[in-house]
C-alpha atoms as a PDB file:
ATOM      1  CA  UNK A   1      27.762 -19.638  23.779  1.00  0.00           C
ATOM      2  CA  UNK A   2      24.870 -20.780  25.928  1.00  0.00           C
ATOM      3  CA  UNK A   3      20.922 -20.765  24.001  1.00  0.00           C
ATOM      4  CA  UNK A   4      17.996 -20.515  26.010  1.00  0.00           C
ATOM      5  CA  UNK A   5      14.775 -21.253  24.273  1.00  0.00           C
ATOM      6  CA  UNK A   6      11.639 -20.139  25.604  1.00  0.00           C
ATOM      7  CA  UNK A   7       8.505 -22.044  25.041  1.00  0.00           C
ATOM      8  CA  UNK A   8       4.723 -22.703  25.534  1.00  0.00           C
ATOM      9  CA  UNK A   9       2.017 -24.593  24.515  1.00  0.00           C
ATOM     10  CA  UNK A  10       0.051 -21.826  25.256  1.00  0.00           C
ATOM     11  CA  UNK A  11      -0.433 -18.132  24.308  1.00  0.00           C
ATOM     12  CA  UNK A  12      -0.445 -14.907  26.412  1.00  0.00           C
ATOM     13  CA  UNK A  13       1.705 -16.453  29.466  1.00  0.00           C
ATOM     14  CA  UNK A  14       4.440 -14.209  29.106  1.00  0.00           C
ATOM     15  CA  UNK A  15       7.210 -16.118  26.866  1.00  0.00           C
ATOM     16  CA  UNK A  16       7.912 -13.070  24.940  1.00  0.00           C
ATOM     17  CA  UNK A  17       8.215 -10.861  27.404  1.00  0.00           C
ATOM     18  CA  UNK A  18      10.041 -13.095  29.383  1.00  0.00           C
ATOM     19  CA  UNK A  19      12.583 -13.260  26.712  1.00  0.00           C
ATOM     20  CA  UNK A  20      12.569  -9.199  25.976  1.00  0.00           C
ATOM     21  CA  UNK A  21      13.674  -8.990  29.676  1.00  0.00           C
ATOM     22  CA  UNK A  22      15.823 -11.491  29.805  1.00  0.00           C
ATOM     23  CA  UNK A  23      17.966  -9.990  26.621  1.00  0.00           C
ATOM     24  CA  UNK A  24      18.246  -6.538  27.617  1.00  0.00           C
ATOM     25  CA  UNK A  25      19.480  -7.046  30.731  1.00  0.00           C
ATOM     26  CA  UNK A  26      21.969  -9.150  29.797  1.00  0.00           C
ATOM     27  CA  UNK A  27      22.996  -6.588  27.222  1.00  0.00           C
ATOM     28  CA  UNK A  28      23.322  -4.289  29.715  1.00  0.00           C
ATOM     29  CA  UNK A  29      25.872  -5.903  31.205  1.00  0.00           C
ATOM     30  CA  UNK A  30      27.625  -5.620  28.646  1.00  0.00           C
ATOM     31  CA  UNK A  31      26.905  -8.821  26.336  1.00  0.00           C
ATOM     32  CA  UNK A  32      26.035  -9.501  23.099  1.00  0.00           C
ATOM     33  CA  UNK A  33      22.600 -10.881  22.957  1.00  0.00           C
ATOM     34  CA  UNK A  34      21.082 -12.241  19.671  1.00  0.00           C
ATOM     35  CA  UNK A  35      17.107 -13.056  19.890  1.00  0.00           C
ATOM     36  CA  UNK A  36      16.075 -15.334  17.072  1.00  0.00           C
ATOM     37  CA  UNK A  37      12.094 -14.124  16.690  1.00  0.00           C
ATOM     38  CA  UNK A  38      10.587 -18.142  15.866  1.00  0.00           C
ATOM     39  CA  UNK A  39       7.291 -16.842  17.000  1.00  0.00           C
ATOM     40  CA  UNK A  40       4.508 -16.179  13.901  1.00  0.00           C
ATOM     41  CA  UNK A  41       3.423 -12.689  14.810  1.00  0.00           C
ATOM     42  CA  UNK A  42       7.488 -11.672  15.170  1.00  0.00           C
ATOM     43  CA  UNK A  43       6.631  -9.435  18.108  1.00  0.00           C
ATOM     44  CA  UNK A  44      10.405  -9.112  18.965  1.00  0.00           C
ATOM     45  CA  UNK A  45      10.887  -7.707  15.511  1.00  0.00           C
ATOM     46  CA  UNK A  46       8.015  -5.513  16.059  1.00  0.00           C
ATOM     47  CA  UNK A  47       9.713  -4.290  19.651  1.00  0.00           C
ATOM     48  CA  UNK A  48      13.202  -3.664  17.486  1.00  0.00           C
ATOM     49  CA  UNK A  49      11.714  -1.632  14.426  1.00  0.00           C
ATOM     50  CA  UNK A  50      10.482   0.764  17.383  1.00  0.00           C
ATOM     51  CA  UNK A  51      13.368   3.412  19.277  1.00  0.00           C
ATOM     52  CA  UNK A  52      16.062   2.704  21.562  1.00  0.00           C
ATOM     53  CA  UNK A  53      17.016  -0.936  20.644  1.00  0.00           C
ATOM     54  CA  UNK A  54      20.232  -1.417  22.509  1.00  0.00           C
ATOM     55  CA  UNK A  55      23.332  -1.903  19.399  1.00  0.00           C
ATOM     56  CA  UNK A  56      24.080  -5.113  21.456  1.00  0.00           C
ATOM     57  CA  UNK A  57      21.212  -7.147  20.381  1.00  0.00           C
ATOM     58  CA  UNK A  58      20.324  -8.114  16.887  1.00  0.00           C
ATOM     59  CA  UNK A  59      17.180  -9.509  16.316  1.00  0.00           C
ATOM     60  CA  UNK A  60      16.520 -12.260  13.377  1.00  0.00           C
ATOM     61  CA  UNK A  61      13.365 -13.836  12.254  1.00  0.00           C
ATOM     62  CA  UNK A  62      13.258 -17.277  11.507  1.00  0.00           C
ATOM     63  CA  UNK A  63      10.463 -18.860   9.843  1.00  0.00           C
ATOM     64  CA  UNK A  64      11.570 -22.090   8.652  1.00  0.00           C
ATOM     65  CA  UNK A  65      11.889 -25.151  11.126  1.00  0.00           C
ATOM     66  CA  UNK A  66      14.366 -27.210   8.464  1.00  0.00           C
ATOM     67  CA  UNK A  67      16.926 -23.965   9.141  1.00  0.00           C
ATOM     68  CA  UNK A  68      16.332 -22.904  12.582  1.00  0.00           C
ATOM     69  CA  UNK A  69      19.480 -25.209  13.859  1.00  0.00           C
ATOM     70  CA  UNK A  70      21.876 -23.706  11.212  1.00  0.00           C
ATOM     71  CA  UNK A  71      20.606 -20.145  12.316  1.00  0.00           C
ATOM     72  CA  UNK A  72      21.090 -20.773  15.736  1.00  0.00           C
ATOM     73  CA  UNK A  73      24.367 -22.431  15.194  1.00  0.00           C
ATOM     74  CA  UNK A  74      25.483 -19.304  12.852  1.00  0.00           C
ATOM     75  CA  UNK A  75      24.014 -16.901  15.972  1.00  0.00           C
ATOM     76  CA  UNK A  76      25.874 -18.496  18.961  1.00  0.00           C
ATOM     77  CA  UNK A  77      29.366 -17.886  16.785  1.00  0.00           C
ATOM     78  CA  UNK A  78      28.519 -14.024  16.596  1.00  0.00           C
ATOM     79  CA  UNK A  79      27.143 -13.290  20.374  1.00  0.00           C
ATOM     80  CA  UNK A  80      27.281 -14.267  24.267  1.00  0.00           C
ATOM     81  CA  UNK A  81      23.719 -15.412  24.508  1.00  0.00           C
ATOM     82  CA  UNK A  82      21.274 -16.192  22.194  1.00  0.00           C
ATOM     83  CA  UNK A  83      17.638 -16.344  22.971  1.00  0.00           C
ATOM     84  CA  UNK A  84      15.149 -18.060  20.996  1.00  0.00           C
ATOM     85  CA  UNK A  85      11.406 -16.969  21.378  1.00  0.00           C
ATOM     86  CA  UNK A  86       9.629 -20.132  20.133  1.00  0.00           C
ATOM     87  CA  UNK A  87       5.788 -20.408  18.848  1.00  0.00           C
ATOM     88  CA  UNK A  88       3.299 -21.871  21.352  1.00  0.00           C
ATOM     89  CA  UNK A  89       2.508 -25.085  19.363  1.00  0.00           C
ATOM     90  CA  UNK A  90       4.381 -28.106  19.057  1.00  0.00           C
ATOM     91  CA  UNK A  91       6.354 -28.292  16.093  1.00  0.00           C
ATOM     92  CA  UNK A  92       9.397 -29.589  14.195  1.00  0.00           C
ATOM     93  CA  UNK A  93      10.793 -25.994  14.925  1.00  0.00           C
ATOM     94  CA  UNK A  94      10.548 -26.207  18.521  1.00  0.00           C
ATOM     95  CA  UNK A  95      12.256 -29.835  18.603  1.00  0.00           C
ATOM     96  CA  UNK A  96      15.209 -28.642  16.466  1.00  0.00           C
ATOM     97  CA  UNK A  97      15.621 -25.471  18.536  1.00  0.00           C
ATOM     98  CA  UNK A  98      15.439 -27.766  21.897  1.00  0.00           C
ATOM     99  CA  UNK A  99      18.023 -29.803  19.922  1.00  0.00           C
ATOM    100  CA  UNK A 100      21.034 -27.275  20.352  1.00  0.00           C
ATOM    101  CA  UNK A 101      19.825 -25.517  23.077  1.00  0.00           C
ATOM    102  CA  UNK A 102      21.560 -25.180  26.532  1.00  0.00           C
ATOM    103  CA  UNK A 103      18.483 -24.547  28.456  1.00  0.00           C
ATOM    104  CA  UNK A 104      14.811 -24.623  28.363  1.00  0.00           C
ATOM    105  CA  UNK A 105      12.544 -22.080  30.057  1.00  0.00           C
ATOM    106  CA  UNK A 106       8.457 -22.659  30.526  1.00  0.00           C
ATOM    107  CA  UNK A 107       6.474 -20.162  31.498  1.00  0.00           C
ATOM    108  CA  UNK A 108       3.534 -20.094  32.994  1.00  0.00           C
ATOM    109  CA  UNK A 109       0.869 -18.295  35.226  1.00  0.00           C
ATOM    110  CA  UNK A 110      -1.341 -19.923  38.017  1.00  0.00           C
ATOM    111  CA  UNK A 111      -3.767 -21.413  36.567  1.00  0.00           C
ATOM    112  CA  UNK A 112      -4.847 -25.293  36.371  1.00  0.00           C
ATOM    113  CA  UNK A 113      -4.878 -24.721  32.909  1.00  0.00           C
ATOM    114  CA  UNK A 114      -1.192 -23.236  32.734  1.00  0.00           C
ATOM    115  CA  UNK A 115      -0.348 -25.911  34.731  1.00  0.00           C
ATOM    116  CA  UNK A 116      -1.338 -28.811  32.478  1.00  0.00           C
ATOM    117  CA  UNK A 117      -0.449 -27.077  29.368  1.00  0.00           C
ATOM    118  CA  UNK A 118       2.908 -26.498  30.989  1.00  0.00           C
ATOM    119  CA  UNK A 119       3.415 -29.823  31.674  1.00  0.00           C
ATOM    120  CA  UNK A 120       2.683 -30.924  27.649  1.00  0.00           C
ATOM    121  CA  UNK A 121       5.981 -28.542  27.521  1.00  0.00           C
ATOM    122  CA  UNK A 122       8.145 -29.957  29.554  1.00  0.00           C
ATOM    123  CA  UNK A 123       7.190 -33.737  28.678  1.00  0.00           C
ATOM    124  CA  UNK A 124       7.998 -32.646  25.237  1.00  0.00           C
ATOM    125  CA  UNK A 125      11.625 -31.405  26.467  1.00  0.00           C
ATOM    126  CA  UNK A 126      12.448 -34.227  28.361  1.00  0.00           C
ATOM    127  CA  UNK A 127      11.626 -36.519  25.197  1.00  0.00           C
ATOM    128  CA  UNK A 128      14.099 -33.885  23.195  1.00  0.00           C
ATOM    129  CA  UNK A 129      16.762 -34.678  25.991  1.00  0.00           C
ATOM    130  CA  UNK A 130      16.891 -38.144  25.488  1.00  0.00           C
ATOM    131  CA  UNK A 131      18.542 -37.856  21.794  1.00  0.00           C
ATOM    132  CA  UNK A 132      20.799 -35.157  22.771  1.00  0.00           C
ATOM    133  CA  UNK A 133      24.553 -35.994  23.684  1.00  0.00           C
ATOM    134  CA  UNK A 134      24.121 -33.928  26.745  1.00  0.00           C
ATOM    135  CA  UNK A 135      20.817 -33.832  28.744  1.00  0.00           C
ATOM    136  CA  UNK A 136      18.661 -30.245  28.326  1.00  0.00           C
ATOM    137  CA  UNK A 137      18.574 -28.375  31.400  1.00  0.00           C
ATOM    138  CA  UNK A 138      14.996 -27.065  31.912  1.00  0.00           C
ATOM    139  CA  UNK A 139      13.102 -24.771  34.424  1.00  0.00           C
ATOM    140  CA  UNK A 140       9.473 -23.043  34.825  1.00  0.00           C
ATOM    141  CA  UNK A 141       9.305 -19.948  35.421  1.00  0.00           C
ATOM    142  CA  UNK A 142       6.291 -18.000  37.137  1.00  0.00           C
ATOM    143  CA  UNK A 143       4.988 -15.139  34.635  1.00  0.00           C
ATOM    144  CA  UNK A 144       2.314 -12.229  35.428  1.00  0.00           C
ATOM    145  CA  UNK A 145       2.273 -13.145  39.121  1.00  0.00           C
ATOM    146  CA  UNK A 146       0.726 -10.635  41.949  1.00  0.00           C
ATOM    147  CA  UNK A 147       3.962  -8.963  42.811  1.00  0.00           C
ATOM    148  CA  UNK A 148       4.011 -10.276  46.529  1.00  0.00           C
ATOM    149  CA  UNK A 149       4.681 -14.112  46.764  1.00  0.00           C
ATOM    150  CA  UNK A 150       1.931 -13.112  50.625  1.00  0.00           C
ATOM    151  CA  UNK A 151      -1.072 -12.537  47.582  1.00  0.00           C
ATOM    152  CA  UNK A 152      -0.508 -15.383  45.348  1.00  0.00           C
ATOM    153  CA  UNK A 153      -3.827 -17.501  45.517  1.00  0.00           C
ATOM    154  CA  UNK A 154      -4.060 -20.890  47.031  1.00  0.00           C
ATOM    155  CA  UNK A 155      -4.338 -22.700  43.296  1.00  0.00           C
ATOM    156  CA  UNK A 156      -0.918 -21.085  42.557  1.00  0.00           C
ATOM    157  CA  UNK A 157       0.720 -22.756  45.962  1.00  0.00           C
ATOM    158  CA  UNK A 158      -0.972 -25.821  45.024  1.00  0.00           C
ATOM    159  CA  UNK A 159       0.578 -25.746  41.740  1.00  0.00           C
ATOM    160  CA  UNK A 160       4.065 -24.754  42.935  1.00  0.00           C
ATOM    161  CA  UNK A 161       4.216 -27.800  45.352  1.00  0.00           C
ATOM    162  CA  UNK A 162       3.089 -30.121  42.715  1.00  0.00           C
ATOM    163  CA  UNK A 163       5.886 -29.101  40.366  1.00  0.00           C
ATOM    164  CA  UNK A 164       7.824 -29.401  43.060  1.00  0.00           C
ATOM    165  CA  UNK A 165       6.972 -32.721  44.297  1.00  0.00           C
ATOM    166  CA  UNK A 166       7.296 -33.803  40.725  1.00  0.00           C
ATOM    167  CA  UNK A 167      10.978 -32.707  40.199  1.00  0.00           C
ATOM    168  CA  UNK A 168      10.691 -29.425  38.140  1.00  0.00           C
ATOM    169  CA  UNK A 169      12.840 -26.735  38.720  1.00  0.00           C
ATOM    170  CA  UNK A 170      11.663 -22.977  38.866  1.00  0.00           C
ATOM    171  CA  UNK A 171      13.405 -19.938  38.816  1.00  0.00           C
ATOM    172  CA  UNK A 172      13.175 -18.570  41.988  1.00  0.00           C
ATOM    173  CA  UNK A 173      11.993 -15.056  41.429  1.00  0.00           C
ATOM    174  CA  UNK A 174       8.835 -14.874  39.726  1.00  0.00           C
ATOM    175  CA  UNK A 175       7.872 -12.084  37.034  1.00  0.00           C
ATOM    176  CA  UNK A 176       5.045  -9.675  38.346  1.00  0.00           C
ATOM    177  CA  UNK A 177       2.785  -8.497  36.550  1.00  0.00           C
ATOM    178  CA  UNK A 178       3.528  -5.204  35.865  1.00  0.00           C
ATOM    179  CA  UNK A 179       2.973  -2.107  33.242  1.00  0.00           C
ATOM    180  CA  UNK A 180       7.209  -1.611  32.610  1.00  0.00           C
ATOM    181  CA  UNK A 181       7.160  -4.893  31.509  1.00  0.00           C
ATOM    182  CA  UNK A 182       4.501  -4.614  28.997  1.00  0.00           C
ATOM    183  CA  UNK A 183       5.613  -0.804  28.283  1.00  0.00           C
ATOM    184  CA  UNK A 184       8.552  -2.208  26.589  1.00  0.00           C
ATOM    185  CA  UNK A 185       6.495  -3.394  23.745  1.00  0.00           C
ATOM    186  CA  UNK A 186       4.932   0.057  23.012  1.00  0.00           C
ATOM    187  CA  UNK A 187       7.778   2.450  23.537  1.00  0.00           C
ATOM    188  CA  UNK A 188      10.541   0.162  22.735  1.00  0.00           C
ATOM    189  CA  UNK A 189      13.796   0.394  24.416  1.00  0.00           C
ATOM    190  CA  UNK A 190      14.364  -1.203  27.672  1.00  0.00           C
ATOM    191  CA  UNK A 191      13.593  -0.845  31.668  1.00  0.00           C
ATOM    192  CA  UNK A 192      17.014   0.919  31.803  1.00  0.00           C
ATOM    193  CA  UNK A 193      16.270   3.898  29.243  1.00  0.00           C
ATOM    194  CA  UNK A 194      12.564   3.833  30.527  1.00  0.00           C
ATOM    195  CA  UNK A 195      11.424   7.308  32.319  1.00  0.00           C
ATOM    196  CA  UNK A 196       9.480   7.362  35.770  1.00  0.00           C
ATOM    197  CA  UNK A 197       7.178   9.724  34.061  1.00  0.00           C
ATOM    198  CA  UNK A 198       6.014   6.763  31.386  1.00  0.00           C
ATOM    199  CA  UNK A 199       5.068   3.766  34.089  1.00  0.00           C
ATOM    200  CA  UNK A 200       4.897   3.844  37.413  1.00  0.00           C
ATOM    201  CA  UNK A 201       7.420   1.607  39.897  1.00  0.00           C
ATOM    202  CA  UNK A 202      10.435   1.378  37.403  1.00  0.00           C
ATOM    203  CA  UNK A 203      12.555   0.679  40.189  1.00  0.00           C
ATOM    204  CA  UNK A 204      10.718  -2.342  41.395  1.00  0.00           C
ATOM    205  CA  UNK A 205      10.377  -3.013  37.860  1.00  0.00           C
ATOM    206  CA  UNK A 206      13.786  -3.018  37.512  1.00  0.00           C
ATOM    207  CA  UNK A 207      14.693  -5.159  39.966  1.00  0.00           C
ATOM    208  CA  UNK A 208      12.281  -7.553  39.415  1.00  0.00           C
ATOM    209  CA  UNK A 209      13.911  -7.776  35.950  1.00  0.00           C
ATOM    210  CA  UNK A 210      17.820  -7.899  37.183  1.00  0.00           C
ATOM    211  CA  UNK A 211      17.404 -10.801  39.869  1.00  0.00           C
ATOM    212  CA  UNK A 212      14.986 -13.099  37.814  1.00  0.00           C
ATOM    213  CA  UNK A 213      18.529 -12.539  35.298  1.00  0.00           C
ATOM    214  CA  UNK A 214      20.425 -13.453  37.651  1.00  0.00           C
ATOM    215  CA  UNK A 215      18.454 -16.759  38.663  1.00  0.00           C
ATOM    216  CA  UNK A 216      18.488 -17.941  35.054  1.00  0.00           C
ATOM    217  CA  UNK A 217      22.193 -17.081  34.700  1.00  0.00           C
ATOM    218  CA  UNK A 218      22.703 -19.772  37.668  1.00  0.00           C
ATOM    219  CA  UNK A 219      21.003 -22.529  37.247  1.00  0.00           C
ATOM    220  CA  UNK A 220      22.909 -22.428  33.086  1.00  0.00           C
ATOM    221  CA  UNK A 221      25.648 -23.477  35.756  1.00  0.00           C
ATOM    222  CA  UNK A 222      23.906 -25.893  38.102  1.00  0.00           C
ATOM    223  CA  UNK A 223      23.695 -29.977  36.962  1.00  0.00           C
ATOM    224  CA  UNK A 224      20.831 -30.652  34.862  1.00  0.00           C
ATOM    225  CA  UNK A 225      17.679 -31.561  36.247  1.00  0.00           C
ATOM    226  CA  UNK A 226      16.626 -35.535  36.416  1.00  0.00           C
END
């Protein structure tokens, strides 16, 4: 069953949340979804001790980088998708997980400084894909954007054609920034059982959530990236 590990040199660019999202709604389609919590402040444990955890995704901590490939081994055996939300900082742990993983998703925000911690990320996975049988599919993925691709700044642009003219894939629909997303971390639960009367623009929220899914969902099925 496909892994995707999420990871980031560094902090508050939306990796967790980014795999919260990308968990529940996969489980609500209907699949299994196990999220191995390799991050030191477990905040995925944290979202799962609070209500309306869907009974489709377990969520494990994992603190030890020695075991981290037998727990993911022993995790994709028991569910469709597992999703591993790694710890910003290079580490043992993070070259294990990259090890058996299917695919490898970066994200980031649009900053210089994103941008060139970013890149220590996915010059770290490309070294990981060269003593793998099979090469590790990778992609960056724009976090905590303005919600309308017309009010992204020109460093952002800039940044997207670099990546671009460097070979990196993205997925194609960016994560806004937006209070549903970060809701799910105080009132547990997911976008689906979320009420219009605790955020405002579920919908778009919603949305937003279900075709950045859908992106990642494809390119597990496109060729691997050079």
């Amino acid at each position: 069953m496909p892994v995707i590990t999420l990871l980031s040199p560094k902090g508050g660019v939306g990796k967790t949340t980014t795999a919260l999202l990308l968990a529940t709604e996969l489980s609500a389609q209907g699949a299994d979804v196990i999220l191995i919590d390799a991050d030191p402040n477990f905040p995925l444990s944290k979202w799962a001790a609070l209500p309306g955890k869907p009974d489709n995704i377990e969520v494990i901590e994992e603190v030890d980088e020695e075991t981290i490939i037998d727990t993911i081994g022993d995790a994709r055996k028991r569910a469709q998708y597992v999703i591993v939300d790694l710890e910003g900082r290079a580490s043992g742990r993070v070259t294990n997980a990259l090890l058996v993983s299917n695919l490898a998703l970066i994200p980031m925000q649009g900053s210089a400084l994103d941008s060139n911690e970013a890149a220590r990320a996915f010059k770290n996975v490309r070294q990981v894909s060269k003593h793998r049988d099979k090469p590790l599919k990778f992609a960056a993925v724009l976090a905590k954007t303005q919600a309308s691709s017309r009010l992204w700044s020109r460093e952002l642009k800039q940044i997207i054609a670099g990546m671009e003219e460097a070979g990196i894939p993205m997925i194609g629909t960016a994560l806004a920034d937006r209070g549903a997303f970060r809701a799910l971390f105080s009132f547990g639960g997911t976008l689906a059982t979320m009420k219009d009367t605790d955020v405002g623009s579920l919908e778009t929220a919603r949305a937003n959530a279900a075709a950045f899914t859908l992106d990642v969902l494809q390119i597990l099925n496109e060729k691997v990236p050079a």
